[in-house]
Protein backbone atom coordinates (compact mmCIF):
# COMPACT_ATOMS: atom_id res chain seq x y z
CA UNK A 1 29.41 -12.14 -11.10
CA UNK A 2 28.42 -8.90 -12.49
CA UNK A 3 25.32 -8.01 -13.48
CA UNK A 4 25.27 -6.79 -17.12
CA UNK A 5 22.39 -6.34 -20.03
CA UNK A 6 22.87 -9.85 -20.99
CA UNK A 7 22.85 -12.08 -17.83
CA UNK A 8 20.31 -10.22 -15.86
CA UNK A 9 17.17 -11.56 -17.23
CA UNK A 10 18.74 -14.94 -16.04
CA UNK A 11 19.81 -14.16 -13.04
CA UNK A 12 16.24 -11.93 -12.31
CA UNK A 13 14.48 -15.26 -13.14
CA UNK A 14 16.18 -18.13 -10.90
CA UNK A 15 16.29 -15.45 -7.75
CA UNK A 16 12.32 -14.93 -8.23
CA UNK A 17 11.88 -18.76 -8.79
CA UNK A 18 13.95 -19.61 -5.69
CA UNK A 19 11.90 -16.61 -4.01
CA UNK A 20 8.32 -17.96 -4.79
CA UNK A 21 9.64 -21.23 -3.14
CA UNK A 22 10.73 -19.84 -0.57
CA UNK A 23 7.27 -18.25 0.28
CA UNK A 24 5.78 -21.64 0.02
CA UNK A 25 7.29 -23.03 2.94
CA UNK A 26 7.84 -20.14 4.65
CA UNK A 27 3.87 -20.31 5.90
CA UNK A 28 4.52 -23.69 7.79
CA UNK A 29 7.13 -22.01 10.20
CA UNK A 30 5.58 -18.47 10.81
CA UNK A 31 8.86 -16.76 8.80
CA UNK A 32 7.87 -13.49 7.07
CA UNK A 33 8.24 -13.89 3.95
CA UNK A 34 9.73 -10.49 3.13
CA UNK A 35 12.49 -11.61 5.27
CA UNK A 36 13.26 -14.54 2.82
CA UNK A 37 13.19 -11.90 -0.04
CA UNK A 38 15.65 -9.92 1.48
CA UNK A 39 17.57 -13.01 2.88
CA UNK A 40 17.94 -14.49 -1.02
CA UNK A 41 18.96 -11.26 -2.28
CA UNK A 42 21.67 -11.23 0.18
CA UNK A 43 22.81 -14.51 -0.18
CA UNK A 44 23.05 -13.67 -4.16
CA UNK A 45 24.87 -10.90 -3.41
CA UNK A 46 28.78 -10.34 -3.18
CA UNK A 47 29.04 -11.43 -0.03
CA UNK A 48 27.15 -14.70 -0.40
CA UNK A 49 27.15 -17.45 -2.32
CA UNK A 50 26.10 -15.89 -5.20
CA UNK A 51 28.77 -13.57 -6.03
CA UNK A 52 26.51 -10.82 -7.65
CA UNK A 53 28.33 -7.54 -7.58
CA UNK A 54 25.98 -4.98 -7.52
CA UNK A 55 26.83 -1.34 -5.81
CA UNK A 56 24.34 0.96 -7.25
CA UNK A 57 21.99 3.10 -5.11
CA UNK A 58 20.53 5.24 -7.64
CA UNK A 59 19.31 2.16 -9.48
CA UNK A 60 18.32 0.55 -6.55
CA UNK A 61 16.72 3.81 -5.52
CA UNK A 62 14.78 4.01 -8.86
CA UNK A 63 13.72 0.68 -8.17
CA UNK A 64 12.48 1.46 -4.93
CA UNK A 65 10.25 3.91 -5.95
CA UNK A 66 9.07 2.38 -8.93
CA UNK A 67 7.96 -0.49 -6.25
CA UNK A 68 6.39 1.65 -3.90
CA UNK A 69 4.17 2.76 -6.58
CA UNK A 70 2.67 -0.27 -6.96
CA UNK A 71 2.63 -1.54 -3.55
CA UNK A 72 0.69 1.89 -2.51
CA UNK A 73 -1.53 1.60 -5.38
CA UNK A 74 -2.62 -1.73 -4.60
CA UNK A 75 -3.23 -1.42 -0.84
CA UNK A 76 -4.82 2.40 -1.74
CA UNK A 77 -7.21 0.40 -4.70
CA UNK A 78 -8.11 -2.67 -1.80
CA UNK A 79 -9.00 0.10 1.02
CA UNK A 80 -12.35 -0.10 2.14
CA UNK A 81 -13.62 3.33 2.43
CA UNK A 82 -16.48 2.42 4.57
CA UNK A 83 -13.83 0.85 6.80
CA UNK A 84 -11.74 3.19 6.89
CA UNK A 85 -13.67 6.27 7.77
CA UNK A 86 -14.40 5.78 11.11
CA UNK A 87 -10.65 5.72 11.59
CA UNK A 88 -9.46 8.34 9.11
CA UNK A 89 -8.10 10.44 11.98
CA UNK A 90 -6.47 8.12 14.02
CA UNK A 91 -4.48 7.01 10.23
CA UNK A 92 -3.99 10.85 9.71
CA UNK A 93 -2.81 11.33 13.12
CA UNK A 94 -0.52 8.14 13.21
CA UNK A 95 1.03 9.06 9.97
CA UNK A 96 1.93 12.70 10.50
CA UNK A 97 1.99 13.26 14.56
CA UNK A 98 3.10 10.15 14.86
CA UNK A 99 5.98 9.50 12.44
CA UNK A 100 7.62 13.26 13.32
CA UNK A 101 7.61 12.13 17.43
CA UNK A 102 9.18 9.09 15.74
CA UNK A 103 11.69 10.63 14.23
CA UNK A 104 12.18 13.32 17.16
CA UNK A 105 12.59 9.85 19.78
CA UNK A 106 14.80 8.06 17.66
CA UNK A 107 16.86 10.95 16.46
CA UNK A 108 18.08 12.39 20.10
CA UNK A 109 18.68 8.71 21.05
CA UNK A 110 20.87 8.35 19.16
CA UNK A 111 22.63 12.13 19.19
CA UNK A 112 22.97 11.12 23.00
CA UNK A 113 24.43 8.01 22.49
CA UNK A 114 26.81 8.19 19.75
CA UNK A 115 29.20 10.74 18.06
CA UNK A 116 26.37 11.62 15.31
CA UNK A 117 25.41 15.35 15.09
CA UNK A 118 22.17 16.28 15.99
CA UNK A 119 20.96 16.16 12.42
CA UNK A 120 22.68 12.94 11.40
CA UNK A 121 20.99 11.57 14.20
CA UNK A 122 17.57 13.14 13.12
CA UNK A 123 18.39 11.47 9.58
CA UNK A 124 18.51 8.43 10.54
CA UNK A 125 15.48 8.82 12.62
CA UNK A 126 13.34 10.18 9.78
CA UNK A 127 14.46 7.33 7.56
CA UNK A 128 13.42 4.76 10.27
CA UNK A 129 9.91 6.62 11.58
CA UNK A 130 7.29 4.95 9.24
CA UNK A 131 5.79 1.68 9.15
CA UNK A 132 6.46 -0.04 5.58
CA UNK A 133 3.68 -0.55 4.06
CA UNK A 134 4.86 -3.47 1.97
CA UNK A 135 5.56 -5.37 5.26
CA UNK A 136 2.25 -4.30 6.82
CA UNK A 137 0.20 -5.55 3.87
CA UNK A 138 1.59 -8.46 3.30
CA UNK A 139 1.97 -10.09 7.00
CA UNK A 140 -1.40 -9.03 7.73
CA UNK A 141 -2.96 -10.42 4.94
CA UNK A 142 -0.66 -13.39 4.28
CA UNK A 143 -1.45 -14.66 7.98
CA UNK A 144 -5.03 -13.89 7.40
CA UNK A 145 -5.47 -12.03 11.27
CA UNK A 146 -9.19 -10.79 11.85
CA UNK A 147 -8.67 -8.33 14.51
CA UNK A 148 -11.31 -6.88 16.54
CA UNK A 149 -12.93 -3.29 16.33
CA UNK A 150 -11.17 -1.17 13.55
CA UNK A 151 -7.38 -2.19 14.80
CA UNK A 152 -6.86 -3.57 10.81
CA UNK A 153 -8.26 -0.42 9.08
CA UNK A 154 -5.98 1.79 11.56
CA UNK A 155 -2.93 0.31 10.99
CA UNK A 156 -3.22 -0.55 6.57
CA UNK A 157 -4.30 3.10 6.94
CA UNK A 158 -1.66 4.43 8.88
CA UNK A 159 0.87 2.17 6.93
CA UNK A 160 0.21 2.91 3.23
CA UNK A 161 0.13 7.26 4.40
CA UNK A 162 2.84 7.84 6.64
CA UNK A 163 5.62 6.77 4.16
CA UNK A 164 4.83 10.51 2.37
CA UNK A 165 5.25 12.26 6.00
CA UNK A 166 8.96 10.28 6.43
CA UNK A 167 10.11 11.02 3.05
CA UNK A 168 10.05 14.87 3.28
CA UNK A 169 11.38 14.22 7.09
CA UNK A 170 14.33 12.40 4.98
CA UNK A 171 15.16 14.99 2.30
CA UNK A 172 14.76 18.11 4.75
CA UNK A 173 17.31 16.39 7.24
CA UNK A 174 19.64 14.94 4.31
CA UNK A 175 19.84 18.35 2.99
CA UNK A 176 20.52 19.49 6.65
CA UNK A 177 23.67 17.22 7.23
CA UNK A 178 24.66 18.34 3.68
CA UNK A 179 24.72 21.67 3.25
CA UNK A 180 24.11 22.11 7.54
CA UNK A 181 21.66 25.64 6.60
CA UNK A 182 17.91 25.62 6.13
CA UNK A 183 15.72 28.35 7.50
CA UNK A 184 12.86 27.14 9.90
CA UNK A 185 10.37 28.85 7.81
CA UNK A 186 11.52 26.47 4.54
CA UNK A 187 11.35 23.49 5.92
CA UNK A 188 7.75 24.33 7.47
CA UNK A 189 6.79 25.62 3.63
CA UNK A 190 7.82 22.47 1.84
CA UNK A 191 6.21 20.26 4.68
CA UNK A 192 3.01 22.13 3.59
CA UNK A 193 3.31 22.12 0.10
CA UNK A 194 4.18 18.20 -0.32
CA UNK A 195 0.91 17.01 1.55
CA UNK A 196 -1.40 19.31 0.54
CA UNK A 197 -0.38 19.60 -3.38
CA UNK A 198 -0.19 15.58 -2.44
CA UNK A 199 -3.63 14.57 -0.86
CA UNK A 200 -5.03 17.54 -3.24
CA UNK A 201 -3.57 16.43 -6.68
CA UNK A 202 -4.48 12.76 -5.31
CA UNK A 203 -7.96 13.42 -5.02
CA UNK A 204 -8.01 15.23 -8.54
CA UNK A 205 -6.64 12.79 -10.44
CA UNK A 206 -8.69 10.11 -9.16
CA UNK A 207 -11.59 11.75 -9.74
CA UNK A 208 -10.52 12.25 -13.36
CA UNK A 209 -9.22 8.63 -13.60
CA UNK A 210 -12.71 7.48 -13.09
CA UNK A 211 -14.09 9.08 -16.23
CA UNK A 212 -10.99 8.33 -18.32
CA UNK A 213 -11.33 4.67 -17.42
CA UNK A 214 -14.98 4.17 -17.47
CA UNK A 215 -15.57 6.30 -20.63
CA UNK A 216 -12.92 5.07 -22.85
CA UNK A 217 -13.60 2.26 -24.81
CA UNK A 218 -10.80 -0.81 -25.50
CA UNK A 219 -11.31 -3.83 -27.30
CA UNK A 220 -9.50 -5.67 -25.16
CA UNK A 221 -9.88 -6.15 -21.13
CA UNK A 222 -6.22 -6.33 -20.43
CA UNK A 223 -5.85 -2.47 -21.83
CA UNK A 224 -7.30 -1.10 -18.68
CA UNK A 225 -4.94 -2.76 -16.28
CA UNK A 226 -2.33 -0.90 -18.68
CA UNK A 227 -4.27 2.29 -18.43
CA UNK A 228 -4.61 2.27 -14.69
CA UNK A 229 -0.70 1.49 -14.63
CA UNK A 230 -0.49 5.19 -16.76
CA UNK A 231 -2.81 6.62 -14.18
CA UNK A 232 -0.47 5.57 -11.03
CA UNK A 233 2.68 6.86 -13.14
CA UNK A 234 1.59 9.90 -14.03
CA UNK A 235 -0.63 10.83 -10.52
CA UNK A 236 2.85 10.31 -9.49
CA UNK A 237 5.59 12.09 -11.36
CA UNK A 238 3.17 14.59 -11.83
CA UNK A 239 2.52 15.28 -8.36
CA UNK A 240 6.59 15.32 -7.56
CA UNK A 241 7.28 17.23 -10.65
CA UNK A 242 4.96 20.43 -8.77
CA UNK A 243 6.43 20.14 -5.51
CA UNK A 244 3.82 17.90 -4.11
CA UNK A 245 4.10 14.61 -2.91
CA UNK A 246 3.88 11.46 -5.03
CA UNK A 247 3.70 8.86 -2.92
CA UNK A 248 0.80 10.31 -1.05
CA UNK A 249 -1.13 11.25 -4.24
CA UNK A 250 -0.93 8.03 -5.70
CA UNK A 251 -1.88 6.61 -2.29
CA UNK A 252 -5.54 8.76 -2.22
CA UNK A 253 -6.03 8.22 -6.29
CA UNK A 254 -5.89 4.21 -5.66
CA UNK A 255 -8.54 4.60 -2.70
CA UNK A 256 -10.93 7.13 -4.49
CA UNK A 257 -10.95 4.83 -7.62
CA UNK A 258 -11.17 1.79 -5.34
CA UNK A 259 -14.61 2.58 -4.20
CA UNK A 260 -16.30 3.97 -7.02
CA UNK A 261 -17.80 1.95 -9.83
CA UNK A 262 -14.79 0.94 -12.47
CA UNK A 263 -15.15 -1.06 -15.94
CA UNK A 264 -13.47 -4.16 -15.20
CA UNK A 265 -12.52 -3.19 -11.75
CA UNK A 266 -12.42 -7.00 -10.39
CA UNK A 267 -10.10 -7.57 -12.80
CA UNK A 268 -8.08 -4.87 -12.29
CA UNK A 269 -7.74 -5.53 -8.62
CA UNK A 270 -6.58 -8.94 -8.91
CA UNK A 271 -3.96 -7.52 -11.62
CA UNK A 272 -2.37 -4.65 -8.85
CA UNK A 273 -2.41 -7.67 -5.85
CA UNK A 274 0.05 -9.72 -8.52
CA UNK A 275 1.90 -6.57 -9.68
CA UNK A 276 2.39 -5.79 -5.50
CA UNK A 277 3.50 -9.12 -4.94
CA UNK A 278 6.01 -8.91 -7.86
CA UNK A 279 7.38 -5.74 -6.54
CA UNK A 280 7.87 -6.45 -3.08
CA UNK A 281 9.93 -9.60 -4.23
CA UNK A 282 12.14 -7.58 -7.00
CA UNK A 283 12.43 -4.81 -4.23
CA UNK A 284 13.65 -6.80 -1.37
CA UNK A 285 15.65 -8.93 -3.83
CA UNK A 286 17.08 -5.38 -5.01
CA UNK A 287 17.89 -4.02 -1.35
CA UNK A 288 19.65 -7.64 -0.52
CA UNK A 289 21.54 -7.34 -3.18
CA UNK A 290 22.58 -3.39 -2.39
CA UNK A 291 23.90 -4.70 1.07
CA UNK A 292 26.98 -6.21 2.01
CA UNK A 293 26.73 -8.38 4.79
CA UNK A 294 30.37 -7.97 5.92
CA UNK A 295 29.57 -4.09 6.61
CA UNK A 296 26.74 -4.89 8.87
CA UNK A 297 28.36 -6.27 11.33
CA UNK A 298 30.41 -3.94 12.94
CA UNK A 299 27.07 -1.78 13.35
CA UNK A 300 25.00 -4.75 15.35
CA UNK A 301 25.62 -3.48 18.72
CA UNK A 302 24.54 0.03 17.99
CA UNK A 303 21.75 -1.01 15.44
CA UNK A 304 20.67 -3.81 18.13
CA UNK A 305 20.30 -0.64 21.16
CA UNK A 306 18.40 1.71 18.69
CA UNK A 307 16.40 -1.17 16.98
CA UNK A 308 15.06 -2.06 20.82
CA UNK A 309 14.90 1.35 21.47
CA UNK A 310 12.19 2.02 18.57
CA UNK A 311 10.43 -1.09 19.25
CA UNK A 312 9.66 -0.75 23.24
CA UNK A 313 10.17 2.79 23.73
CA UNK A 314 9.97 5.21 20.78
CA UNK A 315 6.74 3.69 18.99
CA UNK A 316 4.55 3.23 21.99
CA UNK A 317 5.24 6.71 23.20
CA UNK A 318 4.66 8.04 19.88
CA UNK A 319 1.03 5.95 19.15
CA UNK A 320 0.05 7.24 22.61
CA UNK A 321 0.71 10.46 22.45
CA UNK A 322 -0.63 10.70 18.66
CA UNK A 323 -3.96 8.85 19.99
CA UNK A 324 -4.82 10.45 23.15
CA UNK A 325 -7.64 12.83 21.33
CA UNK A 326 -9.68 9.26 20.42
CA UNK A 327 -11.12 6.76 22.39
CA UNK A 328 -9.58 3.49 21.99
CA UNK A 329 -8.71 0.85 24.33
CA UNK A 330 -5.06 0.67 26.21
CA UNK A 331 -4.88 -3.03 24.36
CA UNK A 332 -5.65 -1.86 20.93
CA UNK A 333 -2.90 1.03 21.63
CA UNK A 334 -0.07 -1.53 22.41
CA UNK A 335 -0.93 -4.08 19.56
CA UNK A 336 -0.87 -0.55 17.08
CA UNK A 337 2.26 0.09 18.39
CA UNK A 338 3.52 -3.37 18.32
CA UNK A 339 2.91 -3.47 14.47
CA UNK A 340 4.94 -0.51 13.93
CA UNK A 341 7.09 -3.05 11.15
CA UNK A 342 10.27 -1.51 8.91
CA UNK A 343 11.05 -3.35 5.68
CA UNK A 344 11.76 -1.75 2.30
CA UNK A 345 10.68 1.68 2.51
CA UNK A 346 13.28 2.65 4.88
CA UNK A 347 16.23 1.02 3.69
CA UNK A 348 15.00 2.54 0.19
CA UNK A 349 14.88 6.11 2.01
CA UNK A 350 18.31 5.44 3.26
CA UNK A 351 19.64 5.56 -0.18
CA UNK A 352 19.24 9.21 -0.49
CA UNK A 353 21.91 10.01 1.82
CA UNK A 354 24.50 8.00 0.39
CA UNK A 355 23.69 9.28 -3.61
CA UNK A 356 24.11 12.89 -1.81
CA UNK A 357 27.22 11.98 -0.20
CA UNK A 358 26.22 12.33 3.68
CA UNK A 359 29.62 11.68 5.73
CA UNK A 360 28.48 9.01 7.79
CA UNK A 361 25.79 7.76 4.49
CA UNK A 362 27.57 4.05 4.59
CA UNK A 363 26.88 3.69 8.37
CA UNK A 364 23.38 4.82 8.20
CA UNK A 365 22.50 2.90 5.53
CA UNK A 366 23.80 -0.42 7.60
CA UNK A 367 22.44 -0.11 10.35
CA UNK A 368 18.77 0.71 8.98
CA UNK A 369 18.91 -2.07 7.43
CA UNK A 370 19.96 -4.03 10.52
CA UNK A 371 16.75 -2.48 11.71
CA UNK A 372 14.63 -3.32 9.46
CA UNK A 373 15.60 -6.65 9.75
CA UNK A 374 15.26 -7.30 13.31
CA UNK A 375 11.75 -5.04 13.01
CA UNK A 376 10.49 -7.83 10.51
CA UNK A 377 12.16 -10.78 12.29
CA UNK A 378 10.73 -9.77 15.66
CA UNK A 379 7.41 -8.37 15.05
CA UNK A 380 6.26 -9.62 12.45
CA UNK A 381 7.33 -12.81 13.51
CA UNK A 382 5.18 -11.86 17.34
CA UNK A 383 2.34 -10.56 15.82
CA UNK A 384 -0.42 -13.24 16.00
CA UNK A 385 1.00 -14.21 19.26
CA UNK A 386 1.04 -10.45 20.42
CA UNK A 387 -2.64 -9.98 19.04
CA UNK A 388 -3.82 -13.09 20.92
CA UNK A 389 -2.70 -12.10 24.23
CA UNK A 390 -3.93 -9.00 24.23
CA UNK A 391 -7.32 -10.30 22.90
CA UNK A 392 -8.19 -8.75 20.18
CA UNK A 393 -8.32 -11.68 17.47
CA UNK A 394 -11.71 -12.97 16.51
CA UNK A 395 -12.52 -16.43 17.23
CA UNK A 396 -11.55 -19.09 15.02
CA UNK A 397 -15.63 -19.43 14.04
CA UNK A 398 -15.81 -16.06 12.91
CA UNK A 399 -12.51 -16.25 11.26
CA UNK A 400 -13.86 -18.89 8.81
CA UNK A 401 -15.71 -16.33 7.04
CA UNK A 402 -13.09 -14.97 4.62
CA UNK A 403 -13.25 -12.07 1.96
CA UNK A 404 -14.37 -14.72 -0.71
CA UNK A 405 -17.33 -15.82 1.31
CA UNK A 406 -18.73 -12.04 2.66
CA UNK A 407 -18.61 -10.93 -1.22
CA UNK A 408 -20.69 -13.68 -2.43
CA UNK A 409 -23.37 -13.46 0.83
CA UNK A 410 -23.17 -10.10 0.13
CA UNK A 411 -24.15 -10.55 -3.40
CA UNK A 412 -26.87 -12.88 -3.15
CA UNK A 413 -30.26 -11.19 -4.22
CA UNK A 414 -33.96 -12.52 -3.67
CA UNK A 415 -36.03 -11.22 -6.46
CA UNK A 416 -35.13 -11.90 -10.53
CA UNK A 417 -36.96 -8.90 -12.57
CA UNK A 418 -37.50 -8.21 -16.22
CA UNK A 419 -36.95 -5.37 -17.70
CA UNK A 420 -36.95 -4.26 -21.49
CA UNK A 421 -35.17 -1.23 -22.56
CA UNK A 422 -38.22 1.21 -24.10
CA UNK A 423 -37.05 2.88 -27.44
CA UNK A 424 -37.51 6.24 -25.78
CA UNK A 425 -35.55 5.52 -22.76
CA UNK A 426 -32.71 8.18 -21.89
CA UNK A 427 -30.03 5.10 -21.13
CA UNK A 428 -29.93 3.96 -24.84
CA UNK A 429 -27.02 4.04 -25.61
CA UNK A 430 -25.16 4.29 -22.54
CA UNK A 431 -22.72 1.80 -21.03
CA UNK A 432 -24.01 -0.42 -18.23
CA UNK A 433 -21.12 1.81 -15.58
CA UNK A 434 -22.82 5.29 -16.88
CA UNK A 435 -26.70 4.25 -15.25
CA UNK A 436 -25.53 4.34 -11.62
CA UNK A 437 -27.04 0.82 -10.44
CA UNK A 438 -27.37 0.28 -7.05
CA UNK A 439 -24.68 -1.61 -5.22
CA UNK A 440 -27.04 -4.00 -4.14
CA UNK A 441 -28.43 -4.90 -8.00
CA UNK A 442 -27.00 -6.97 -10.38
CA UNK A 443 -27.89 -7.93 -14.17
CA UNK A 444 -27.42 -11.04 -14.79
CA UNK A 445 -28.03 -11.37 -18.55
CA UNK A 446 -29.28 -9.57 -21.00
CA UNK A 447 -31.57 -10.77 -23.90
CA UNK A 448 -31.26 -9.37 -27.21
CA UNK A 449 -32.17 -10.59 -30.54
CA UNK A 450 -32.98 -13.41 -29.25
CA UNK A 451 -29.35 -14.25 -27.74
CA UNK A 452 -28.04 -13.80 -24.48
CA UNK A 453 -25.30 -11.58 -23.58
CA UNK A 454 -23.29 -11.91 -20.07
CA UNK A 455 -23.08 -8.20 -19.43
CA UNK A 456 -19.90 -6.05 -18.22
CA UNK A 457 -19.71 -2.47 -17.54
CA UNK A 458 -18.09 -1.58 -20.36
CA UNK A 459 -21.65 -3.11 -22.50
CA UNK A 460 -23.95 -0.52 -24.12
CA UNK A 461 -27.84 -1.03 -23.52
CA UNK A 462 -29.63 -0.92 -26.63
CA UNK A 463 -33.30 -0.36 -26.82
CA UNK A 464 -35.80 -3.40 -26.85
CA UNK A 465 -32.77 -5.04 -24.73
CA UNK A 466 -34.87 -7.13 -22.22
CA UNK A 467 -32.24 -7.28 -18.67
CA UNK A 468 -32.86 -10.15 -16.02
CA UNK A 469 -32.16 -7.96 -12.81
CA UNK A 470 -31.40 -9.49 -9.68
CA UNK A 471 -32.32 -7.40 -6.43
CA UNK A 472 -32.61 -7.59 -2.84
CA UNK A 473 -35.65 -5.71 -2.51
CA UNK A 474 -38.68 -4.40 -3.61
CA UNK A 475 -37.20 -0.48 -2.98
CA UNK A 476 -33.89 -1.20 -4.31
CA UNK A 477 -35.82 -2.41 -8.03
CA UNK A 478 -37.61 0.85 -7.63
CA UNK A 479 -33.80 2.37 -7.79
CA UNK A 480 -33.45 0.55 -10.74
CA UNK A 481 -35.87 1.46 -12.91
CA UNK A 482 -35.57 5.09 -11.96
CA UNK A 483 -31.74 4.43 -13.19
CA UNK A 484 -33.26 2.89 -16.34
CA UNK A 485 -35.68 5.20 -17.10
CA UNK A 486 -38.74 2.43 -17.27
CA UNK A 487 -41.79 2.58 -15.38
CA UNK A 488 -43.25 -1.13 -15.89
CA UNK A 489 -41.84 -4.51 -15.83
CA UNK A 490 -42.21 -7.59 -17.03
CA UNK A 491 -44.01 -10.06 -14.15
């Protein structure tokens, strides 16, 4: 069967059916469930049951990146900055030290141990050298791990910003087995200018996204999941289209605007964890598709030695020597290394040699994604097992407390205030996101004209509006009414 305009809505459909119900029962027997996305997509393909022809890496490609977007976006919008501070090094260090001693490991490897050129090999260790983010997020979250000290922060951090570090890695050494000529002083001058235009751009357009989105009015809540959809595009191509680098701009725009005060923000969240979801199926689906079985097989005893090789010897020695300015524990080291998983993001970098036309392209691409594979199988698979013998999963008490429950002890407040809105006050006027409340206040209601509004912060205070505050403390509802520009309430 061949994919055409007409069948492909069809076709698109049954795979993600069969794919959601394939994640349901993939819980019960510890099976990543990325793997079954992949695995369908094969088995749909030409060399399965299927019988889908479908030989296209620039779509696939296109795909890919229109994927990543949201998958970055989503885990960049869910970061915790407070979390993640404490560790921002470590991630920065991990994603850029780390992922070129990666690709340095990997690449002479396999220069010594097969008839690759030096750069070929380098290739294919560039394309390998990140941890997929995709994979990351979703085994960590979907077996619901609480790891000790900051070992989670490190590694979602490390995950969703080394993919930017690997994908310049994967153009400079494509162009090198190309063209074989590229001055030192180049490559060293668009290293530069992707992550700084990247993290700087990043940071610029998220600090514009937060006015656009809280200042902009919609009638409708569902137009600000579509806005913040514009946002990610455009942080993106925008950033590529200047030499800088997307990925890693969209990455820092999703965690400035994740902790910073949005209209509708809860709702927003939940939106980008279904669109990652969505896109890590239709990606893997994609890539499974893309590959044909038959041509993987003559590359499992070389992808099978490298694979092994990455796991137990080129990760560790990379996290160590990236980590030795920190203190952390030998244990935590191993399990970071241990979760150094490959899924999507490498088997959608290895599409950029074959649309250039790299001699040994074909091969590359097969065995990365033999990698990737036995990556997802193996560690993913391990990693509760791998965390528990090393120690450093909670106990099962502590573990009880999820997300869900932390937000709403979190949220609980002891005193209930009223407070009208004086006609002179400088708020009128202003939406409820423009005052600046305190994290740690929340109005409940507000009474006006004698009916009662459930407030949002997209709704404008009006003077005489009498608000039911909830607070924590007596301080924190002095915050407030400095915020509301009041200086009596209502016992």
């Amino acid at each position: 069967m061949t994919l055409t305009t007409e069948n492909i809505l069809l076709v698109g459909s049954i795979l993600l059916f069969i794919s959601l119900l394939a994640g349901k029962t993939s819980f019960k027997f510890g099976v990543p469930v990325l793997l079954l996305f992949l695995s369908i997509g094969m088995l749909a393909g030409s060399d399965g049951i299927g019988g889908i022809y479908f030989d296209n890496p620039k779509t696939a490609q296109f795909i890919g990146i229109v994927a990543l977007n949201f998958i970055l976006f989503s885990g960049g919008f869910d970061t915790d900055w407070q979390s993640v501070r404490p560790v921002l090094w470590q991630g920065i260090m991990l994603s850029t030290v780390g992922v070129m001693l990666t690709t340095l490991f990997v690449g002479l490897f396999i220069w010594s141990i097969t008839d690759f050129t030096i750069f070929e090999g380098l290739l294919l260790g560039a394309i390998v050298s990140s941890t997929d983010s995709a994979a990351v997020f979703s085994i960590l979250r979907s077996k619901n791990l609480a790891l000790k000290g900051n070992i989670r922060p490190t590694l979602e951090l490390e995950s969703g910003s080394n993919d930017p570090m690997a994908y310049i890695l994967t153009i400079v050494f494509t162009g090198l087995v190309t063209t074989q000529h590229a001055s030192i002083i180049a490559i060293i001058f668009l290293l530069l200018r992707q992550l700084i235009l990247g993290g700087l751009l990043g940071l610029v357009f998220g600090k514009i996204s937060q006015i656009v989105i809280n200042r902009i009015s919609f009638d409708y809540e569902g137009l600000y999941v579509v806005l913040v959809i514009a946002i990610m595009a455009f942080s993106f191509s925008a950033t590529d289209f200047v030499g800088g680098n997307g990925f890693l701009a969209v990455y820092i725009c999703a965690v400035f605007l994740g902790n910073k005060e949005l209209i509708h923000k809860k709702k927003i969240l939940k939106s980008f964890d279904s669109f990652a979801w969505l896109m890590q199926i239709v990606l893997f689906l994609t890539l499974g598709l893309l590959v044909f079985p038959k041509q993987i097989i003559p590359v499992i005893g070389i992808g099978l030695i490298i694979s092994m090789f990455l796991i137990f010897i080129a990760r560790p020695f990379s996290v160590f020597i990236s980590l030795i300015p920190f203190k952390i524990q030998q244990r935590s080291r191993w399990l970071i290394s241990w979760v150094g998983l490959r899924g999507a993001v490498p088997i959608v970098f290895a599409t950029y040699p074959l649309i250039a036309g790299a001699e040994k392209a074909n091969m590359i691409f097969n065995i990365v994604f033999f990698i990737s594979i036995t990556s997802v199988l193996i560690q993913g698979t391990s990693l509760p097992m791998v965390a528990k013998w090393l120690h450093l999963t909670l106990p099962e008490k502590l573990k009880q407390r999820t997300l869900a429950d932390k937000e709403l002890y979190d949220s609980i407040k002891s005193n209930l205030t009223e407070i009208v809105i004086p006609k002179d006050s400088s708020i009128v006027g202003k939406r409820i996101i423009q005052v600046g409340f305190p994290k740690t206040s929340l109005i409940s209601f507000i009474r006006r004209n004698n009916k009662y509004i459930t407030p949002n912060g997209s709704t404008e205070l009006k003077a005489n509006d009498k608000l039911y505050i909830l607070t924590e403390s007596s301080e924190i509802l002095d915050e407030v009414m400095q915020c509301l520009d009041v200086d009596k309430v209502i016992k």
